[in-house]
Protein backbone atom coordinates (compact mmCIF):
# COMPACT_ATOMS: atom_id res chain seq x y z
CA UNK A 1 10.31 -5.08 2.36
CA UNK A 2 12.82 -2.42 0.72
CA UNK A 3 10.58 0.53 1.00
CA UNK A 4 11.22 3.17 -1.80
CA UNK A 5 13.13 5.99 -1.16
CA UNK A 6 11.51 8.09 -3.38
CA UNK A 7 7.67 8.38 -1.74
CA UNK A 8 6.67 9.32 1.73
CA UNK A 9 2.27 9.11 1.60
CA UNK A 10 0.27 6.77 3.41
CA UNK A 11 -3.02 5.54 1.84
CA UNK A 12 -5.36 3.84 4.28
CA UNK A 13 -8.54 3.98 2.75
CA UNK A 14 -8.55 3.38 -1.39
CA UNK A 15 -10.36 0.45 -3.13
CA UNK A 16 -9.10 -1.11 -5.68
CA UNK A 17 -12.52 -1.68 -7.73
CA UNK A 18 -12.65 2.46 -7.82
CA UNK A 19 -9.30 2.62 -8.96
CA UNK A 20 -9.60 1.27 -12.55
CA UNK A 21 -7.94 2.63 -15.23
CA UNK A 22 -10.38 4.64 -18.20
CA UNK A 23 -8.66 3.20 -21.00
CA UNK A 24 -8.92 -0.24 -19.43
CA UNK A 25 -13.01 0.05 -19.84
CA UNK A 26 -12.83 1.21 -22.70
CA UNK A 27 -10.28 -1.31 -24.22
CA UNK A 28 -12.93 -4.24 -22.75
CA UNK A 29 -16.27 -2.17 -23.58
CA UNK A 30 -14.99 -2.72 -27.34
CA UNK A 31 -14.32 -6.42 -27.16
CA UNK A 32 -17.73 -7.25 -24.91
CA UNK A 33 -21.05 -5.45 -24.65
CA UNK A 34 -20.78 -3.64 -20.82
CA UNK A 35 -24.66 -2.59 -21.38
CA UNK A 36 -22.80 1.38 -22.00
CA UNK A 37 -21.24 2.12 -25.89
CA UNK A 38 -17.73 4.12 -25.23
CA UNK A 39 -16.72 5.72 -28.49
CA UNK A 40 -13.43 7.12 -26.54
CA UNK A 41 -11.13 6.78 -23.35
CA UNK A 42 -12.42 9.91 -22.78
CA UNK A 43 -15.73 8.93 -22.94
CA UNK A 44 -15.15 5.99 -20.53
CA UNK A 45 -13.66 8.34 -17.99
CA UNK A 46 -16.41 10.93 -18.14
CA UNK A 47 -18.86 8.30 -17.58
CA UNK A 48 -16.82 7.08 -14.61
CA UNK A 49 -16.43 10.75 -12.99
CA UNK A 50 -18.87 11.90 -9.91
CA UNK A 51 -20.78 14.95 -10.83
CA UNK A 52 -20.44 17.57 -8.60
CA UNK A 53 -23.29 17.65 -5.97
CA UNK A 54 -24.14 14.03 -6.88
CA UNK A 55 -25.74 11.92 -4.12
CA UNK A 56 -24.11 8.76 -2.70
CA UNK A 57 -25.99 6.78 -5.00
CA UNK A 58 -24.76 8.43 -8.05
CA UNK A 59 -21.08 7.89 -6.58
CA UNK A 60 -21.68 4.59 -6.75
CA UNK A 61 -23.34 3.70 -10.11
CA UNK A 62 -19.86 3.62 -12.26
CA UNK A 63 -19.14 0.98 -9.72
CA UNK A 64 -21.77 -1.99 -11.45
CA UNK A 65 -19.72 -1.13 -14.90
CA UNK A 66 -16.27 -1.89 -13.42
CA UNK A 67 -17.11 -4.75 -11.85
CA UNK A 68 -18.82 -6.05 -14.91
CA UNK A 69 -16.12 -5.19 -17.21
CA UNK A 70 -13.67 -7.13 -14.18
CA UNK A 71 -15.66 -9.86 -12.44
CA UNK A 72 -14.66 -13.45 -13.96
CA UNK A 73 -11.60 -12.31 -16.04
CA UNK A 74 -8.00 -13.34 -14.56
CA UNK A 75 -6.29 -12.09 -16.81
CA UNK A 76 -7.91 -8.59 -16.23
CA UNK A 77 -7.75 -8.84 -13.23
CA UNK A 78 -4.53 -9.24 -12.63
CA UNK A 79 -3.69 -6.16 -15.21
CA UNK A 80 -6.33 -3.64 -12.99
CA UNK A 81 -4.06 -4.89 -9.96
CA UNK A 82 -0.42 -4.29 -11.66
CA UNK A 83 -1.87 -0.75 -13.31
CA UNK A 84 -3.43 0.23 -9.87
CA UNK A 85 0.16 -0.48 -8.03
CA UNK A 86 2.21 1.27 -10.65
CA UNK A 87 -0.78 4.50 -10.11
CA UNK A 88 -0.30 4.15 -6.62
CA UNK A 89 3.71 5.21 -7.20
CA UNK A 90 3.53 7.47 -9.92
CA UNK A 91 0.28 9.46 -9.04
CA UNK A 92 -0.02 9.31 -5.05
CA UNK A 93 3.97 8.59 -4.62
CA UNK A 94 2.66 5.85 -1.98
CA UNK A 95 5.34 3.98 0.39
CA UNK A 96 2.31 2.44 1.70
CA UNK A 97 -1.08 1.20 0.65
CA UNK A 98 -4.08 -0.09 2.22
CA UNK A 99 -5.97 -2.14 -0.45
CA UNK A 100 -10.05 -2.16 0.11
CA UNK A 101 -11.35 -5.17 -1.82
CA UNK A 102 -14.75 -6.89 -2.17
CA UNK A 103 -14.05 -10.33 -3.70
CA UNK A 104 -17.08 -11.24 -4.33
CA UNK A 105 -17.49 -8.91 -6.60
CA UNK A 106 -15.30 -9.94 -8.96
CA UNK A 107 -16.13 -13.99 -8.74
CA UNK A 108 -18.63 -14.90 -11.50
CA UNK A 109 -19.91 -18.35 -12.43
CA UNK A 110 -16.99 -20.75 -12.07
CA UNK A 111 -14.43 -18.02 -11.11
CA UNK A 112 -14.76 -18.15 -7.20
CA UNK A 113 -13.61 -14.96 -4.53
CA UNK A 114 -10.91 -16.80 -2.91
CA UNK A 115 -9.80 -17.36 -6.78
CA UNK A 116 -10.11 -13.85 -7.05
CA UNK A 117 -8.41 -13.06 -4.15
CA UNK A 118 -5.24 -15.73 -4.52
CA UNK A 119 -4.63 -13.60 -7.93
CA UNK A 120 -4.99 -10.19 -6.61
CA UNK A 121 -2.40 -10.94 -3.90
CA UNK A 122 -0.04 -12.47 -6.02
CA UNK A 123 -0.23 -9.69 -8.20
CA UNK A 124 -0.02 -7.16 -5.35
CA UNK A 125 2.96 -8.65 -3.83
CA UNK A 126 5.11 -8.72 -7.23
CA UNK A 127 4.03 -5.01 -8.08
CA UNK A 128 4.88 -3.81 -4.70
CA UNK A 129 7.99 -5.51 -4.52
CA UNK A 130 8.79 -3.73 -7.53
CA UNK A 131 7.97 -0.31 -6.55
CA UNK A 132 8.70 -0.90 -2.90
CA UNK A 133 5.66 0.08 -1.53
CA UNK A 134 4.32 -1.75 1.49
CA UNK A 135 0.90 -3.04 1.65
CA UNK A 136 -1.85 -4.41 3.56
CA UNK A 137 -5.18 -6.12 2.63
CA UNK A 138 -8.99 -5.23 3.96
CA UNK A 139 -11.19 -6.94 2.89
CA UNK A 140 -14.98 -5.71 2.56
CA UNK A 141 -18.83 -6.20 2.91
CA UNK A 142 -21.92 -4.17 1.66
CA UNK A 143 -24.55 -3.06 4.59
CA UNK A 144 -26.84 -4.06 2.63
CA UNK A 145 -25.67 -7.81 1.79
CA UNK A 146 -24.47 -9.31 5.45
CA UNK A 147 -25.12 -12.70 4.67
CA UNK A 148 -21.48 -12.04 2.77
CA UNK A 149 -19.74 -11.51 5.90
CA UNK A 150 -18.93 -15.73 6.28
CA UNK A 151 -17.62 -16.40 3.33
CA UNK A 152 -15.44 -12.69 3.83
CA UNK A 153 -14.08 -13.62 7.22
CA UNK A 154 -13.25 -17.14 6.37
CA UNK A 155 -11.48 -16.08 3.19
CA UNK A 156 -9.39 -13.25 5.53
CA UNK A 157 -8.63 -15.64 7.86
CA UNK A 158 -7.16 -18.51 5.53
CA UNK A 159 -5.28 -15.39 3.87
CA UNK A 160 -4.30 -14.05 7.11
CA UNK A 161 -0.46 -15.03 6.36
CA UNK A 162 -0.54 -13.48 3.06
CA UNK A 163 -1.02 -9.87 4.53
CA UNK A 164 -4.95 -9.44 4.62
CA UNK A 165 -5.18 -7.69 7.60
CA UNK A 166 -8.72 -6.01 7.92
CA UNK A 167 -12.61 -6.36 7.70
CA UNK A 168 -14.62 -3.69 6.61
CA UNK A 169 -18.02 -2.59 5.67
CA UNK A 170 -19.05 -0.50 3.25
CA UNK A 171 -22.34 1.39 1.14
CA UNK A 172 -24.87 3.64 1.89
CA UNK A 173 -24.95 3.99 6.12
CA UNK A 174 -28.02 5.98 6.26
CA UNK A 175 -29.62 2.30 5.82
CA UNK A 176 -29.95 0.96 9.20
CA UNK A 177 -32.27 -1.76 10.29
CA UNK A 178 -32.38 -3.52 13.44
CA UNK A 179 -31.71 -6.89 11.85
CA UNK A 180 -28.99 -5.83 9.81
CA UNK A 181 -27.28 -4.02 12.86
CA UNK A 182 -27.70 -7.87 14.53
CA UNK A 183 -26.12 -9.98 11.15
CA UNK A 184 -23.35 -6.78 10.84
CA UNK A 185 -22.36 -6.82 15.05
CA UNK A 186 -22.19 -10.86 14.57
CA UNK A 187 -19.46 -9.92 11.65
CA UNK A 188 -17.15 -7.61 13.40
CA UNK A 189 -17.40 -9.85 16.36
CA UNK A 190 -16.55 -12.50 14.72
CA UNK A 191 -13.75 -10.47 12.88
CA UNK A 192 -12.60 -9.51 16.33
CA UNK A 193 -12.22 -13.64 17.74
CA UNK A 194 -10.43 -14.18 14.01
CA UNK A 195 -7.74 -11.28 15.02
CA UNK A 196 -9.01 -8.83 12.10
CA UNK A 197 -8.03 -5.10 12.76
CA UNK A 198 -11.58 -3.92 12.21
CA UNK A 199 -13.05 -0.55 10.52
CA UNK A 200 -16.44 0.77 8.93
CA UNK A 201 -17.57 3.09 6.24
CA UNK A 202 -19.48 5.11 8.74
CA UNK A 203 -20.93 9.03 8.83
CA UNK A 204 -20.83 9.17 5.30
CA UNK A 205 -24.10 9.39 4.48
CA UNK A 206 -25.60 8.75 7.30
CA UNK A 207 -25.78 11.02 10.62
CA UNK A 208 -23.16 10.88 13.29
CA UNK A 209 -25.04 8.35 15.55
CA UNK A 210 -23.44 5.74 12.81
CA UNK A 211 -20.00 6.82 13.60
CA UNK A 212 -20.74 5.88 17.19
CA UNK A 213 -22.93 2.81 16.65
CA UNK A 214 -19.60 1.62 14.65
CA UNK A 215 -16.91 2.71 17.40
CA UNK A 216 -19.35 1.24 20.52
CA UNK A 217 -21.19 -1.37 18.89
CA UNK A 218 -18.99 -2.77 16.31
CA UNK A 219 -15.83 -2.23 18.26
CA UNK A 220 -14.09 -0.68 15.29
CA UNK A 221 -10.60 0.94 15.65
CA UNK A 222 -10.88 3.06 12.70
CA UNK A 223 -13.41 4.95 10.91
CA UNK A 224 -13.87 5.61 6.73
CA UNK A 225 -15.19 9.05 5.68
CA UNK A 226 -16.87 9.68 9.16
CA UNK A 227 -17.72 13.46 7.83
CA UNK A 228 -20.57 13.98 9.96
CA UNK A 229 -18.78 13.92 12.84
CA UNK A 230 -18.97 17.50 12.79
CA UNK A 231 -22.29 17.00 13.58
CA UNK A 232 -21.88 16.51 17.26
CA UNK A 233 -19.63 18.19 19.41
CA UNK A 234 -18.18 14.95 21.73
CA UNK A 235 -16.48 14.09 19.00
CA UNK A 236 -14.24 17.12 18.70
CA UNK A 237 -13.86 16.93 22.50
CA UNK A 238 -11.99 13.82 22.36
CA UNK A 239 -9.67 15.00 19.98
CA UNK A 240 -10.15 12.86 17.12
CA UNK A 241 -7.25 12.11 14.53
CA UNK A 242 -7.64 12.00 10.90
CA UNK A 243 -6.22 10.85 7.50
CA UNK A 244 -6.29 12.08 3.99
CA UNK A 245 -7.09 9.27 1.75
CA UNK A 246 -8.38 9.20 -2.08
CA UNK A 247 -11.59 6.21 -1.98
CA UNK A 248 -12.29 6.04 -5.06
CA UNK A 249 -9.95 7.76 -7.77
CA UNK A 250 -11.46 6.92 -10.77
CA UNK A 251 -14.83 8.20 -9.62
CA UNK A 252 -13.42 11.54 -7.83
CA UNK A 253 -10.20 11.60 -10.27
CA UNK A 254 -8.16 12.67 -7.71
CA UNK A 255 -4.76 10.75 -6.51
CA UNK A 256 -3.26 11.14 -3.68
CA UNK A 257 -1.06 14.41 -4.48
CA UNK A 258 -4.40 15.51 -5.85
CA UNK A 259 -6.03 15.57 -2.19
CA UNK A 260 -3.53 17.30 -0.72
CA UNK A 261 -3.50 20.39 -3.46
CA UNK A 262 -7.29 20.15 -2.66
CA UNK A 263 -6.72 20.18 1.06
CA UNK A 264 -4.38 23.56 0.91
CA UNK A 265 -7.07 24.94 -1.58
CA UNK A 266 -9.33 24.68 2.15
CA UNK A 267 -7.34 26.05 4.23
CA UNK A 268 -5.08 23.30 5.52
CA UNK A 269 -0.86 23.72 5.73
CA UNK A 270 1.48 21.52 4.54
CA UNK A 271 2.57 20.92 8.18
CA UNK A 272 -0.81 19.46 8.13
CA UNK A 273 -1.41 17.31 5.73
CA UNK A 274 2.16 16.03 6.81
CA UNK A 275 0.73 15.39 10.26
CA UNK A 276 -1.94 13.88 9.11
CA UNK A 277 0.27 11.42 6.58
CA UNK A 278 2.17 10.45 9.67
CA UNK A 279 -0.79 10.06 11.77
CA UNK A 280 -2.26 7.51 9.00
CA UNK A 281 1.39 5.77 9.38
CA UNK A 282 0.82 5.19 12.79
CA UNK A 283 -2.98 3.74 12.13
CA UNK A 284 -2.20 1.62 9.48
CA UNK A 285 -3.48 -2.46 10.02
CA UNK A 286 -0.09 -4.20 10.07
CA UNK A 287 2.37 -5.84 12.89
CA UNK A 288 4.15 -3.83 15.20
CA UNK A 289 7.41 -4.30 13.64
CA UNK A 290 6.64 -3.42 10.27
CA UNK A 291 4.14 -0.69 11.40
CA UNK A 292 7.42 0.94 13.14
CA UNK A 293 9.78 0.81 10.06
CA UNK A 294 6.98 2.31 8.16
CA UNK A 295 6.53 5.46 10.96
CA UNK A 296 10.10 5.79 10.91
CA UNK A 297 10.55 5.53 7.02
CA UNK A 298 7.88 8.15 6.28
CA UNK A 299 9.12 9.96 9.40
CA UNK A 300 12.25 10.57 7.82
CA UNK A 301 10.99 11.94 5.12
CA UNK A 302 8.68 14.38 6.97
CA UNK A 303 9.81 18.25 7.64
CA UNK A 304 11.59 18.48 10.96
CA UNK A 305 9.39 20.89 12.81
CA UNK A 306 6.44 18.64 12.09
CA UNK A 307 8.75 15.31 13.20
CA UNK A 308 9.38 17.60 16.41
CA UNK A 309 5.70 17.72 17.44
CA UNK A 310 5.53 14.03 17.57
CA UNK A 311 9.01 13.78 19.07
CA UNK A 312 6.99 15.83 22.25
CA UNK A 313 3.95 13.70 22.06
């Protein structure tokens, strides 16, 4: 793929059911009842917005409205797909994109995932063609729903060809149970015999013993969110890398370009954050080949000093 010359950022970790447009809720919460009355776009996107301070669990109410407003609909579904592409350019100036998506969620009565997922692909693959941004497909399970993960893994392995790439899990990881760990370590290895690229939503809420249940246990070769690392010192010993990535942008209205102002705001330099968008280059779940053209493209379009310290690595 013809990547565009125009954008340089790396997005490994941004799901595409947080990423729906305001005005598209509202638009549908006036044609159907979505069990909330918007009187405005503005409305819609308030209700959508994370509070600050709010817990994990107030993240991820505006979640059950999205999917409602989505789940069944082609047609909508295919427009949340093409408006989250063109975002993707114009908002996070993306040359590449890592697509988190639960199909399941979407399927409703006759409307089945691997329908759902045969129409978000399609739609994917014309939008990024357009904007020439390359992509890559993970597809997802909640912790607290395992008995998902068969119907996931044999859906990303008929759709292997067709550039889903990864098997994740995601929700609230300070719930742990000893028979969910069993059902969750049969998914990843099974993900693992399948040839997935495996990662986990992991020290997120949850301490940092889930970070390395998910890297020892679950094999994973990435980790999402993984904040409480901090909490114990190995980590920082083995010199961890990391990626700036946006989750969930209608919930945390922030875009790509958005994280970054946020991460200077900290304390972070824009040699950085450009490390750390060439770093995520280098992670993302694709073939060699196209992995390399995509280091190299976003390489290119990096500051020199900052291409020099990877030139000595």
């Amino acid at each position: 793929m013809k990547l565009s010359s125009n954008n340089k950022c790396v997005d490994l970790h941004l799901h595409i059911d947080g990423a729906v447009r305001p005005k598209t809720i509202f638009e549908i919460s006036q044609k159907r009842d979505l069990g909330v009355k918007f009187s405005s776009e503005k409305e819609a996107s308030d209700y959508m917005l994370c509070k600050e301070g709010s817990t994990l669990g107030a993240f991820l109410k505006p979640f059950n409205l999205m999917t409602n407003a989505i789940a069944g609909n082609p047609e909508s579904i295919s427009k949340v797909t093409r408006d989250f592409v063109e975002d993707c350019y114009e908002k996070s100036k993306l040359c590449f994109l890592e697509v988190r998506l639960r199909p399941i969620f979407w399927a409703k009565d006759d409307f089945n995932s691997e329908q759902v997922l045969k129409i978000v692909l399609d739609t994917l693959d014309e939008s990024c063609k357009k904007y020439g941004i390359s992509y890559s497909v993970t597809l997802a399970i909640l912790r607290t729903s395992p008995e998902m993960a068969k119907e996931v893994l044999d859906l990303a392995q008929k759709y292997q060809v067709h550039r889903v790439t990864g098997f994740d899990i995601a929700g609230d990881d300070g719930v742990v149970s000893e028979k969910l760990s069993s059902e969750i370590h049969w998914a990843y290895n099974e993900a693992n015999r399948i040839g997935l690229f495996r990662t986990a939503h992991a020290g997120e809420n949850g301490n940092a013993a889930s970070v390395r249940q998910a890297i020892e246990i679950f094999d994973v070769s990435r980790i999402g969110h993984g904040y409480r690392v901090l909490d114990d010192p190995d980590f920082e010993k083995d010199g961890l890398n990391y990626s700036i990535n946006t989750d969930d942008p209608s919930i945390t209205g922030h875009w790509l370009q958005d994280e970054f102002d946020l991460c200077q705001k900290i304390g972070l330099t824009s040699a950085q954050i450009e490390a750390a968008n060439i770093r995520a280059a280098m992670a993302t779940f694709l073939p060699p080949e196209e992995k390399e053209e995509l280091v190299e493209h976003v390489l290119k379009r990096s500051s020199k000093n900052v291409v020099r310290l990877f030139s000595q690595e």
